[in-house]
N, C-alpha and C. Protein backbone atom coordinates (compact mmCIF):
# COMPACT_ATOMS: atom_id res chain seq x y z
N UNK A 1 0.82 -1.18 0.00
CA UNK A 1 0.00 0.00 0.00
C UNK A 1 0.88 1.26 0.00
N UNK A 2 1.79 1.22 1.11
CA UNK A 2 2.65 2.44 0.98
C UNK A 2 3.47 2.80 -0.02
N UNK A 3 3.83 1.11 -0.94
CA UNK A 3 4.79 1.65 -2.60
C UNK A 3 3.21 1.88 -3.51
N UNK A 4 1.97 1.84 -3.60
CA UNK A 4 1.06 2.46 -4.34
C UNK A 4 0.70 3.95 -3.65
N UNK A 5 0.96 4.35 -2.60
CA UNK A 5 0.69 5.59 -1.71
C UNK A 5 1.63 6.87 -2.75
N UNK A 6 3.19 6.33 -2.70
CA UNK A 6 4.62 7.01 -2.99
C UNK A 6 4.05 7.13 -4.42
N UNK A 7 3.77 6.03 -5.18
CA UNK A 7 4.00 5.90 -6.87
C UNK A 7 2.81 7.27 -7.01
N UNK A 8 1.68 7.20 -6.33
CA UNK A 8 0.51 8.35 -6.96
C UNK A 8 0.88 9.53 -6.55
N UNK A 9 1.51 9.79 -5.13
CA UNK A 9 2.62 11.48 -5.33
C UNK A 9 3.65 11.09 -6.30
N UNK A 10 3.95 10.94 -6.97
CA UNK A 10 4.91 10.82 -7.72
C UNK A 10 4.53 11.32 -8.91
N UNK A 11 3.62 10.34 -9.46
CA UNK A 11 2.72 10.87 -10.38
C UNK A 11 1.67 12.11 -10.62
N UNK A 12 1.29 12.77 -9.33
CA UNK A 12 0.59 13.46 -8.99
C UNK A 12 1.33 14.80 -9.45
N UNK A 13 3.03 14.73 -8.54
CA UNK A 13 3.97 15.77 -8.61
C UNK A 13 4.77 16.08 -10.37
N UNK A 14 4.76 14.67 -11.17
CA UNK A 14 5.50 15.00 -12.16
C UNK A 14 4.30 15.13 -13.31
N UNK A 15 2.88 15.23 -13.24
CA UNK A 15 1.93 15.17 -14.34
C UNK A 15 2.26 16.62 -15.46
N UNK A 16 2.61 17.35 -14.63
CA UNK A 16 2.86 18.87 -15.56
C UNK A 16 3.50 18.30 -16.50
N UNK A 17 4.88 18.01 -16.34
CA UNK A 17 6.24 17.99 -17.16
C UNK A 17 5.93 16.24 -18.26
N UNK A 18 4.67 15.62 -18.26
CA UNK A 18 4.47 14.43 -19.01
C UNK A 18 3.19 14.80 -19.81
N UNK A 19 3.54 14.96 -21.08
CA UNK A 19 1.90 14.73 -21.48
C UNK A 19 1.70 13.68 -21.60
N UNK A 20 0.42 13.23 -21.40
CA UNK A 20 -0.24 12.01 -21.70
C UNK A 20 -0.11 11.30 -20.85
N UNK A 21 0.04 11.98 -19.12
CA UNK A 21 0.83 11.15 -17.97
C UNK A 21 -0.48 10.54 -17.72
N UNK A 22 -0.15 9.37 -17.00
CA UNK A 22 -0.94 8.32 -16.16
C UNK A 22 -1.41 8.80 -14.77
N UNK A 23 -2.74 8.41 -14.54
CA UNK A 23 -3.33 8.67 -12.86
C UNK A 23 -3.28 7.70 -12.70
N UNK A 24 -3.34 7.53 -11.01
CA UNK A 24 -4.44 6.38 -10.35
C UNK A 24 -5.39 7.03 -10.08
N UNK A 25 -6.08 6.44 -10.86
CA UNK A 25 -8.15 6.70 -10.85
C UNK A 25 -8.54 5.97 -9.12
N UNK A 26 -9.46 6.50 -8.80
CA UNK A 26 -10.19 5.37 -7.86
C UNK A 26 -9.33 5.39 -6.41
N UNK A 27 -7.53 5.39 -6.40
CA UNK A 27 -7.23 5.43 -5.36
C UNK A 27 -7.28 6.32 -3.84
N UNK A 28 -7.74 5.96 -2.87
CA UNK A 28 -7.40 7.09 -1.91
C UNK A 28 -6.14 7.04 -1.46
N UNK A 29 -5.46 7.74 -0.79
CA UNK A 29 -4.33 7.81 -0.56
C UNK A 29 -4.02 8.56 1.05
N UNK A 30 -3.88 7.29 1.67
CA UNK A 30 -4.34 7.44 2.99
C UNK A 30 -3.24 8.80 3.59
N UNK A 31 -1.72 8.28 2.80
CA UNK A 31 -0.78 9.38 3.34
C UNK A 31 -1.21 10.54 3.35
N UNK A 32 -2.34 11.00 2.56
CA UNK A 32 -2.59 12.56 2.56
C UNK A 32 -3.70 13.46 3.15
N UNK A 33 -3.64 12.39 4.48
CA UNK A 33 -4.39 12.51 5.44
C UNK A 33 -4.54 12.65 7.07
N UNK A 34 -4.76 13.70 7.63
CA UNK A 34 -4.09 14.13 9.01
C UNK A 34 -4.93 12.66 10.03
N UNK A 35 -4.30 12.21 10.76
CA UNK A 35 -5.31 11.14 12.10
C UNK A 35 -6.18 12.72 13.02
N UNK A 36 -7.29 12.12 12.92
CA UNK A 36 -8.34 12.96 14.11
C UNK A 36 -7.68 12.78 15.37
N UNK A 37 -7.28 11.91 15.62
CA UNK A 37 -6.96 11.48 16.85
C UNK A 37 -8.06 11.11 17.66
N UNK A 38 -9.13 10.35 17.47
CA UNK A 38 -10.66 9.85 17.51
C UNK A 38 -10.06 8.53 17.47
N UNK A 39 -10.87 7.58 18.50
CA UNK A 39 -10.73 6.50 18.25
C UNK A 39 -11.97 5.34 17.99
N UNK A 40 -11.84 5.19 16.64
CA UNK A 40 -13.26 5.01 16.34
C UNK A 40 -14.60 4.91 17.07
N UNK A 41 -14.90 6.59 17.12
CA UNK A 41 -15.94 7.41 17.44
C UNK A 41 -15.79 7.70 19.04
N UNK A 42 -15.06 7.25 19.86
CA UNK A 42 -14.97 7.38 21.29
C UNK A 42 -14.40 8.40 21.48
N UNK A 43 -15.29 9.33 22.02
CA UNK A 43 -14.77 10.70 22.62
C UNK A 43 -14.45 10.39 24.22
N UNK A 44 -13.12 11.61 24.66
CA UNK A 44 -13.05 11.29 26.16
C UNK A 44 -13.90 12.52 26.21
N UNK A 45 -14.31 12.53 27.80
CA UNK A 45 -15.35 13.03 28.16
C UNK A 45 -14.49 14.21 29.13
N UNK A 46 -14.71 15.69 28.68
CA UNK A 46 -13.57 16.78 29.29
C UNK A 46 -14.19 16.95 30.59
N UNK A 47 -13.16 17.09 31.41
CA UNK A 47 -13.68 17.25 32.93
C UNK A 47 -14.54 18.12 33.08
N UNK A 48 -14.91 19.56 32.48
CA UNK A 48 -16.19 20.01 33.01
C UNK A 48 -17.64 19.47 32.69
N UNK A 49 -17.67 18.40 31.90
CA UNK A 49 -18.46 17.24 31.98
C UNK A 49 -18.75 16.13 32.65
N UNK A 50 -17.51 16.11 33.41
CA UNK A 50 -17.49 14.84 34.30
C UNK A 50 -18.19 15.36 35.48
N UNK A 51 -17.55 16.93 35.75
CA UNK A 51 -17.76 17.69 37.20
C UNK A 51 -19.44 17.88 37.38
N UNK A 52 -19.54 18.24 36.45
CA UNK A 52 -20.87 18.75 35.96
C UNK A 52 -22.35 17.84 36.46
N UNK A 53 -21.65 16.43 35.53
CA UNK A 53 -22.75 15.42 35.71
C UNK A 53 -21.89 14.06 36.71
N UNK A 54 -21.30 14.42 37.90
CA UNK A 54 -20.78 13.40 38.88
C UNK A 54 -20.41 12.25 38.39
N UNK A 55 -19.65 12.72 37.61
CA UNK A 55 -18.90 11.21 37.06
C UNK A 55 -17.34 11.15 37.40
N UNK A 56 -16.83 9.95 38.13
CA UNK A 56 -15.73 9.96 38.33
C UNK A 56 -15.02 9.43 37.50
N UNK A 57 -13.46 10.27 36.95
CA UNK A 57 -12.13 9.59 36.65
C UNK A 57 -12.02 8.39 36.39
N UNK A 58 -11.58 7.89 35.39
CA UNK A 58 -11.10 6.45 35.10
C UNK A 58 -9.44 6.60 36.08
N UNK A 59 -9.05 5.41 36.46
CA UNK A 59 -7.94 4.69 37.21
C UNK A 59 -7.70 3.50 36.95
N UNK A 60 -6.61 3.08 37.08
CA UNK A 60 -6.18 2.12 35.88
C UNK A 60 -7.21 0.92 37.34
N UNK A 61 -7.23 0.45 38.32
CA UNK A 61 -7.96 -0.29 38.44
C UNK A 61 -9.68 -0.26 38.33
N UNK A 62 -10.01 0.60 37.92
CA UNK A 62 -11.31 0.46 37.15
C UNK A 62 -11.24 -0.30 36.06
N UNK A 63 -10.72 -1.16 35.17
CA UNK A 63 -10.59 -2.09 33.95
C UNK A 63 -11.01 -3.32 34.51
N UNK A 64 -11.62 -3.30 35.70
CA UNK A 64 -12.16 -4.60 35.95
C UNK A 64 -13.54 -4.56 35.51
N UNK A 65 -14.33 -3.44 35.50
CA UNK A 65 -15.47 -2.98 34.75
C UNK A 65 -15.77 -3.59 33.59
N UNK A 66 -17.07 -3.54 33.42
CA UNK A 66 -17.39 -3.76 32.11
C UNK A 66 -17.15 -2.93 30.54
N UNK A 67 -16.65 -2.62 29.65
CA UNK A 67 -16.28 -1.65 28.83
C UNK A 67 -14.85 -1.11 29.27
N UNK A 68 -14.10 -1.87 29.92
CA UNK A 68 -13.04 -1.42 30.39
C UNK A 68 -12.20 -0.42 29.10
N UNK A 69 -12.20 -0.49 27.99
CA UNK A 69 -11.47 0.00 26.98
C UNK A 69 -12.50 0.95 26.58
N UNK A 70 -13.61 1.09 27.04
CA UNK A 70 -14.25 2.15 26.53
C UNK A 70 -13.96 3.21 27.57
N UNK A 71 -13.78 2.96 28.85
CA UNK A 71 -13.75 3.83 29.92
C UNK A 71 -12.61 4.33 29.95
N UNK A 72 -11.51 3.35 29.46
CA UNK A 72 -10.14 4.15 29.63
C UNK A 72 -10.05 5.35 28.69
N UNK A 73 -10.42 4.96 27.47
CA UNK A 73 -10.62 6.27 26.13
C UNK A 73 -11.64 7.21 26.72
N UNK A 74 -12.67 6.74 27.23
CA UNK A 74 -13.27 7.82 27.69
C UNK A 74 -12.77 8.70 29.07
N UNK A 75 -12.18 8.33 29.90
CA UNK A 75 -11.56 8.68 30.80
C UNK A 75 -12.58 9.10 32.21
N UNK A 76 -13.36 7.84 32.21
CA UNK A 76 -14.32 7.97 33.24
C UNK A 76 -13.96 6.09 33.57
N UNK A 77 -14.99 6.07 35.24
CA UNK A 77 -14.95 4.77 36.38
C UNK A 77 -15.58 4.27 35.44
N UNK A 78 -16.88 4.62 35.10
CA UNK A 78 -17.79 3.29 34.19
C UNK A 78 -17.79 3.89 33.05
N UNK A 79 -18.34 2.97 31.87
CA UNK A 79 -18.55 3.59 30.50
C UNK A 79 -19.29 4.49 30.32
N UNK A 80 -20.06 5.77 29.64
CA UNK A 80 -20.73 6.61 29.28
C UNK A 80 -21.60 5.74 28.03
N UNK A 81 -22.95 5.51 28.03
CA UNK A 81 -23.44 4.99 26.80
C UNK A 81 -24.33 4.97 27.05
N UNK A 82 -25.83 4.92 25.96
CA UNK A 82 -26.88 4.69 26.29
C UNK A 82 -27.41 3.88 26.91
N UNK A 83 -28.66 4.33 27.67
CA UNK A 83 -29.53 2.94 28.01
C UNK A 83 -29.52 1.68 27.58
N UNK A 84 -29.63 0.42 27.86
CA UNK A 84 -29.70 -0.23 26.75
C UNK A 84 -29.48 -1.43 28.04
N UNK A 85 -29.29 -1.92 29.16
CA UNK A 85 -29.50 -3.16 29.97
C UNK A 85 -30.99 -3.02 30.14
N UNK A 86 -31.26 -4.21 31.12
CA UNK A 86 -32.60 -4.32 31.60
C UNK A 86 -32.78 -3.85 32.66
N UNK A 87 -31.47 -3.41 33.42
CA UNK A 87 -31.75 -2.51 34.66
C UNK A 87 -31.77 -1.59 34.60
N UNK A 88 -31.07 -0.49 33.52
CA UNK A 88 -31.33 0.32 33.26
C UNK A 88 -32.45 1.04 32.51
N UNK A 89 -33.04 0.40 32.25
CA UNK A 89 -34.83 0.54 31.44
C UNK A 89 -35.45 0.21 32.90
N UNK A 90 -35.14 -0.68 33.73
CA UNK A 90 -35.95 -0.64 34.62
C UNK A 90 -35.75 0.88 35.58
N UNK A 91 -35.04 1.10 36.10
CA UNK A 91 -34.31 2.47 36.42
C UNK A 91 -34.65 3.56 35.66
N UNK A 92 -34.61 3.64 34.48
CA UNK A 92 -34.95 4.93 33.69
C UNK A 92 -37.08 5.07 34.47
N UNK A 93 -37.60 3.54 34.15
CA UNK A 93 -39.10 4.01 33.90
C UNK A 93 -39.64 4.31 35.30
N UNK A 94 -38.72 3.82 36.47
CA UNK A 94 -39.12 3.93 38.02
C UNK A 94 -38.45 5.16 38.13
N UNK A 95 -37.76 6.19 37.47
CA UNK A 95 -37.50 7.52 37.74
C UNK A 95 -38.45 8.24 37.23
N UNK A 96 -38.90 8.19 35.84
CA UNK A 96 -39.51 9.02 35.58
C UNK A 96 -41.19 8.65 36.13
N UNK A 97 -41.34 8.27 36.90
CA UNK A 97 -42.46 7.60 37.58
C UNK A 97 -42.15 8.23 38.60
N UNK A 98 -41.31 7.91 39.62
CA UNK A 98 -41.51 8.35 40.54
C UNK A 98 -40.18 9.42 40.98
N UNK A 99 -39.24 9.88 40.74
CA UNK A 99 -38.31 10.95 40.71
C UNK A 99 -38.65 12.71 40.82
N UNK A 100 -39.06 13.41 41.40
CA UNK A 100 -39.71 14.30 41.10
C UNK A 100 -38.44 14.87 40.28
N UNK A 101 -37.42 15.19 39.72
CA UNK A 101 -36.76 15.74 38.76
C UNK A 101 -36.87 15.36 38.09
N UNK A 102 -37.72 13.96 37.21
CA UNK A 102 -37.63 13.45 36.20
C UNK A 102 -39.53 13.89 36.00
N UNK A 103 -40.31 13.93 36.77
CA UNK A 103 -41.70 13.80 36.75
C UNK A 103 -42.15 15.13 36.70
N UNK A 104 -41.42 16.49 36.02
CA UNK A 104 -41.83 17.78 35.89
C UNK A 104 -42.89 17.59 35.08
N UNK A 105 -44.30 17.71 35.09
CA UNK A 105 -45.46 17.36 34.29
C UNK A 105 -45.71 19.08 33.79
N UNK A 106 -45.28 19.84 34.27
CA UNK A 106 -45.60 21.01 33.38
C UNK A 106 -44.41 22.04 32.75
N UNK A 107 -43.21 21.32 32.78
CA UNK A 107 -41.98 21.76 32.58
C UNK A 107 -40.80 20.74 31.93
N UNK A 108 -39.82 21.11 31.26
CA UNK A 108 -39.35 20.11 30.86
C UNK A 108 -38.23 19.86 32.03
N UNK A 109 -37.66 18.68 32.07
CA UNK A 109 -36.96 18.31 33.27
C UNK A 109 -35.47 18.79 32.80
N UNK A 110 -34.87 18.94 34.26
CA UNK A 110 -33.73 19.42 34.35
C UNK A 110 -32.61 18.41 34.50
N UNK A 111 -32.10 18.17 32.88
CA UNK A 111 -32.04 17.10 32.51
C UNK A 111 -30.15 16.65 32.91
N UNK A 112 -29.91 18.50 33.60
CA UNK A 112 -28.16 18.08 34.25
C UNK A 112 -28.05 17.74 35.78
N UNK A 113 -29.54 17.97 36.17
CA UNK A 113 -30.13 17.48 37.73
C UNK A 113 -30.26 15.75 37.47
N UNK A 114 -30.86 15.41 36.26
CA UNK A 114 -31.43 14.39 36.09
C UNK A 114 -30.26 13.42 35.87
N UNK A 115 -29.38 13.73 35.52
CA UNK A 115 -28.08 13.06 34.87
C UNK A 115 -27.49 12.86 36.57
N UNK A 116 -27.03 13.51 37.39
CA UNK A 116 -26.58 13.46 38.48
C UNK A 116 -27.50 12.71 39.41
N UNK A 117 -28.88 12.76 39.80
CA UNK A 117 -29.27 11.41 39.75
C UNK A 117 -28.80 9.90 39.72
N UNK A 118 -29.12 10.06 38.29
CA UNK A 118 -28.58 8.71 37.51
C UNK A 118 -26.99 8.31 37.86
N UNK A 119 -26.14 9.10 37.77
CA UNK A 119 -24.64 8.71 38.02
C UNK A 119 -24.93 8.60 39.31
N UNK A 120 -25.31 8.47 39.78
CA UNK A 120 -24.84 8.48 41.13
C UNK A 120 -25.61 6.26 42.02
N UNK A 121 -26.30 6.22 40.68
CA UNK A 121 -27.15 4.74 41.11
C UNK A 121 -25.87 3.75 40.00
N UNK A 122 -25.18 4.76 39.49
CA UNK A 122 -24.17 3.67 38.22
C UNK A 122 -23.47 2.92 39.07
N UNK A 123 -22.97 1.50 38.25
CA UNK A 123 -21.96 0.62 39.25
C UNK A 123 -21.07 -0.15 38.42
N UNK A 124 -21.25 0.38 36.73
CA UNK A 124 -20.24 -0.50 36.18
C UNK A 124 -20.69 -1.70 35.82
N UNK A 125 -21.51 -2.42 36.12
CA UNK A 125 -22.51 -3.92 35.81
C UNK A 125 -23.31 -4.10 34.57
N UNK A 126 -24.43 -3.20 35.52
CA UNK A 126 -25.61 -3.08 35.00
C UNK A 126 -26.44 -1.48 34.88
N UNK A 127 -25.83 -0.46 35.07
CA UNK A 127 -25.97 0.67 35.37
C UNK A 127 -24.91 1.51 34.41
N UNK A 128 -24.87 2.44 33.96
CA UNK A 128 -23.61 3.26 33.44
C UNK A 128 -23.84 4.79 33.44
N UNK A 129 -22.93 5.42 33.84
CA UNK A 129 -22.76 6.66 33.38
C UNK A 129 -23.78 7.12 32.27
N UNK A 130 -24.62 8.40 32.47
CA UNK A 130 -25.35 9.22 31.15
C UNK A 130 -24.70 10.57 31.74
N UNK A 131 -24.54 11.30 30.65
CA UNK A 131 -24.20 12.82 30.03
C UNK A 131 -25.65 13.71 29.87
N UNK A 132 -25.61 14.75 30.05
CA UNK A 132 -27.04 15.62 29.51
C UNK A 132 -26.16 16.02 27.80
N UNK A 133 -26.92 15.38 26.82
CA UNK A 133 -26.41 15.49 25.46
C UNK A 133 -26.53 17.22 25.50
N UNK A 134 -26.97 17.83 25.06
CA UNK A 134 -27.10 19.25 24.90
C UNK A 134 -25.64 19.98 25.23
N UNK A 135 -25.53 19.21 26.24
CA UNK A 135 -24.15 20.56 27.14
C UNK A 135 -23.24 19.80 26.18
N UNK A 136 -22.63 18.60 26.32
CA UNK A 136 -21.98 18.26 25.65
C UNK A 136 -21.57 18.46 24.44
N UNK A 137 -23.05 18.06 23.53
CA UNK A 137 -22.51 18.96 21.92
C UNK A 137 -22.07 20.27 22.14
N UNK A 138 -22.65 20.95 22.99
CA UNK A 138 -22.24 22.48 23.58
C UNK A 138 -20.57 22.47 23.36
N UNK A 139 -20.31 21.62 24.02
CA UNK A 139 -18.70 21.63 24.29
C UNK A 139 -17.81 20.75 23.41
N UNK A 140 -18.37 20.50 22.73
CA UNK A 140 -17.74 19.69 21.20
C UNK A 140 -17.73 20.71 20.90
N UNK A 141 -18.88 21.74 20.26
CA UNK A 141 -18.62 22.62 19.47
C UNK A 141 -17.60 23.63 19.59
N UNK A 142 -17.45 23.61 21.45
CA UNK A 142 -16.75 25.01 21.55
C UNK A 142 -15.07 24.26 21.58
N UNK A 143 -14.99 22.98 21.50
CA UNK A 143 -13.74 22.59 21.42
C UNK A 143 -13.17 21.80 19.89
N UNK A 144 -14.53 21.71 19.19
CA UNK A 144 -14.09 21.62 18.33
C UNK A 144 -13.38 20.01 18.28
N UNK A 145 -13.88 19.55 19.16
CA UNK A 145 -13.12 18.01 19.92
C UNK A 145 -13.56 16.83 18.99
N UNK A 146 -14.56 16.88 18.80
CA UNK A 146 -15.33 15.72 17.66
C UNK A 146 -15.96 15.68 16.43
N UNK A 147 -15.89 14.88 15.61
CA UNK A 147 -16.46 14.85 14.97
C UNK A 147 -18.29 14.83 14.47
N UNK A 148 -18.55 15.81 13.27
CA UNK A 148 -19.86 15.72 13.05
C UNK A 148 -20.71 14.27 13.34
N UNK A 149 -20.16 13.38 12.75
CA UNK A 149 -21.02 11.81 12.93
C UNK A 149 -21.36 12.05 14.33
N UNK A 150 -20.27 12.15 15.17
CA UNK A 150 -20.28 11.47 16.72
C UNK A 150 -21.32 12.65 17.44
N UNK A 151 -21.92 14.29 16.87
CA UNK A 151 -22.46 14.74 17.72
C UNK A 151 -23.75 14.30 16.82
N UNK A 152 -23.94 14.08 15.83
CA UNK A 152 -25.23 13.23 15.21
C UNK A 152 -25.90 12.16 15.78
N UNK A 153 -24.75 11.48 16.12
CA UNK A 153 -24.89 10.19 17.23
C UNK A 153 -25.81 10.66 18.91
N UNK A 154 -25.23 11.53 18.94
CA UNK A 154 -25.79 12.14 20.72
C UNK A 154 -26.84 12.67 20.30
N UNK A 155 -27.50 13.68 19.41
CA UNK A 155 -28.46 14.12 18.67
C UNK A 155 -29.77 12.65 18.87
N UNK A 156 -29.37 11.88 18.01
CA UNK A 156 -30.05 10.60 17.79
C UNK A 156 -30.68 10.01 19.21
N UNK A 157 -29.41 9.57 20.24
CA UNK A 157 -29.74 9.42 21.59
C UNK A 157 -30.56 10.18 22.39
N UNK A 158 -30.69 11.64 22.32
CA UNK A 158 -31.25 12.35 22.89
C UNK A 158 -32.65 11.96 22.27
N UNK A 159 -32.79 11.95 20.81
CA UNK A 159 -34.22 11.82 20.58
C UNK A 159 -35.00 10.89 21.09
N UNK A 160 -33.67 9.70 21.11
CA UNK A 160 -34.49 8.28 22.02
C UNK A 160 -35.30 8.50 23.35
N UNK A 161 -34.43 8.86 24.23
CA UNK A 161 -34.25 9.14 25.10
C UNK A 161 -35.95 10.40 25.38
N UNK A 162 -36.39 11.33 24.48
CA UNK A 162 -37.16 11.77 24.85
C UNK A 162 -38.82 10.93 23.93
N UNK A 163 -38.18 9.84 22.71
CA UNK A 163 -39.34 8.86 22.29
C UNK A 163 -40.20 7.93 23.64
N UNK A 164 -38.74 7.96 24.37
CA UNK A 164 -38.96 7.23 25.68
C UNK A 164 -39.82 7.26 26.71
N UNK A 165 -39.49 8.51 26.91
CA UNK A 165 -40.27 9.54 27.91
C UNK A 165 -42.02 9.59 27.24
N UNK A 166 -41.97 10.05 26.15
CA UNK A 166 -43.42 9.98 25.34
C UNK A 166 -44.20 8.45 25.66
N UNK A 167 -43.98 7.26 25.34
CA UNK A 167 -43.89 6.48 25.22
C UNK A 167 -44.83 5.66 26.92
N UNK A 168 -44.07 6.41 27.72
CA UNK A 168 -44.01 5.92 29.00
C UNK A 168 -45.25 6.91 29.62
N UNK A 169 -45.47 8.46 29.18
CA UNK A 169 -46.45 8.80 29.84
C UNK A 169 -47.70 9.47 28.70
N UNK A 170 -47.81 9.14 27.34
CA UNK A 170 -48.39 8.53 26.75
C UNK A 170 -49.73 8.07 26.15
């Protein structure tokens, strides 16, 4: 790959001085391309996010956890990810049932109250770390830290997350 990488700068650099010079059609050419420094799609999570929504520090003996390689890139105790166990659906629907920060019936809930909550019942198992998406893209944007896909991704979650809520009171 890297002697087809060299041969298309090569070709790329001497096309002036050849008429009738040859391309590579079709190739990408990975060399001419900066690393994001993204590791496929795993953002770490910047401490005024962590502070924010009570999430503690990853330490190297936290890898006994579940997602251990997600937590270390992310740089939190448990993973950050959506809902998605059965305790945690059970947990989400007994909050917004009975939580009065989650049960604002004439207001929308205060959803960086609501997040602190939740971190605080996480254990790494069956439970995990949630973010209030909003602040976050907030702070992608202002850092410029991630990529479009990955705040599309939190976008998406958030919508779940409020299909959910609909869903449940309904």
């Amino acid at each position: 790959m890297w002697l087809i990488n060299q041969l298309q700068l090569q070709l790329e650099a001497t096309k002036h001085l050849i008429s009738d010079s040859q391309t590579l059609k079709g190739w990408i050419n990975g060399d001419l391309y900066i690393p994001a420094g993204e590791k496929i799609g795993i953002l770490p999570v910047p401490d005024s996010i962590r502070a924010a929504a009570d999430i503690e520090s990853y330490h190297n003996e936290d890898g006994k956890f579940k997602h251990a390689y997600l937590t270390h890139e992310q740089g939190t105790k448990y993973a950050v990810i959506a809902i998605h166990t059965a305790a945690e659906k059970a947990l989400f629907k007994t909050l917004m049932q009975e939580d009065p920060l989650f049960t604002q019936r004439n207001s929308v809930p205060d959803w960086n109250k609501c997040v602190k909550v939740w971190n605080r019942k996480a254990n790494g198992e069956h439970i995990f770390y949630k973010v209030c998406y909003g602040w976050l893209i907030f702070q992608c944007l202002i850092n410029i830290s991630c990529s479009w896909l990955s705040i599309f991704k939190l976008i998406i979650t958030n919508g779940f997350v409020m299909s959910m809520r609909k869903i449940l009171f309904h």
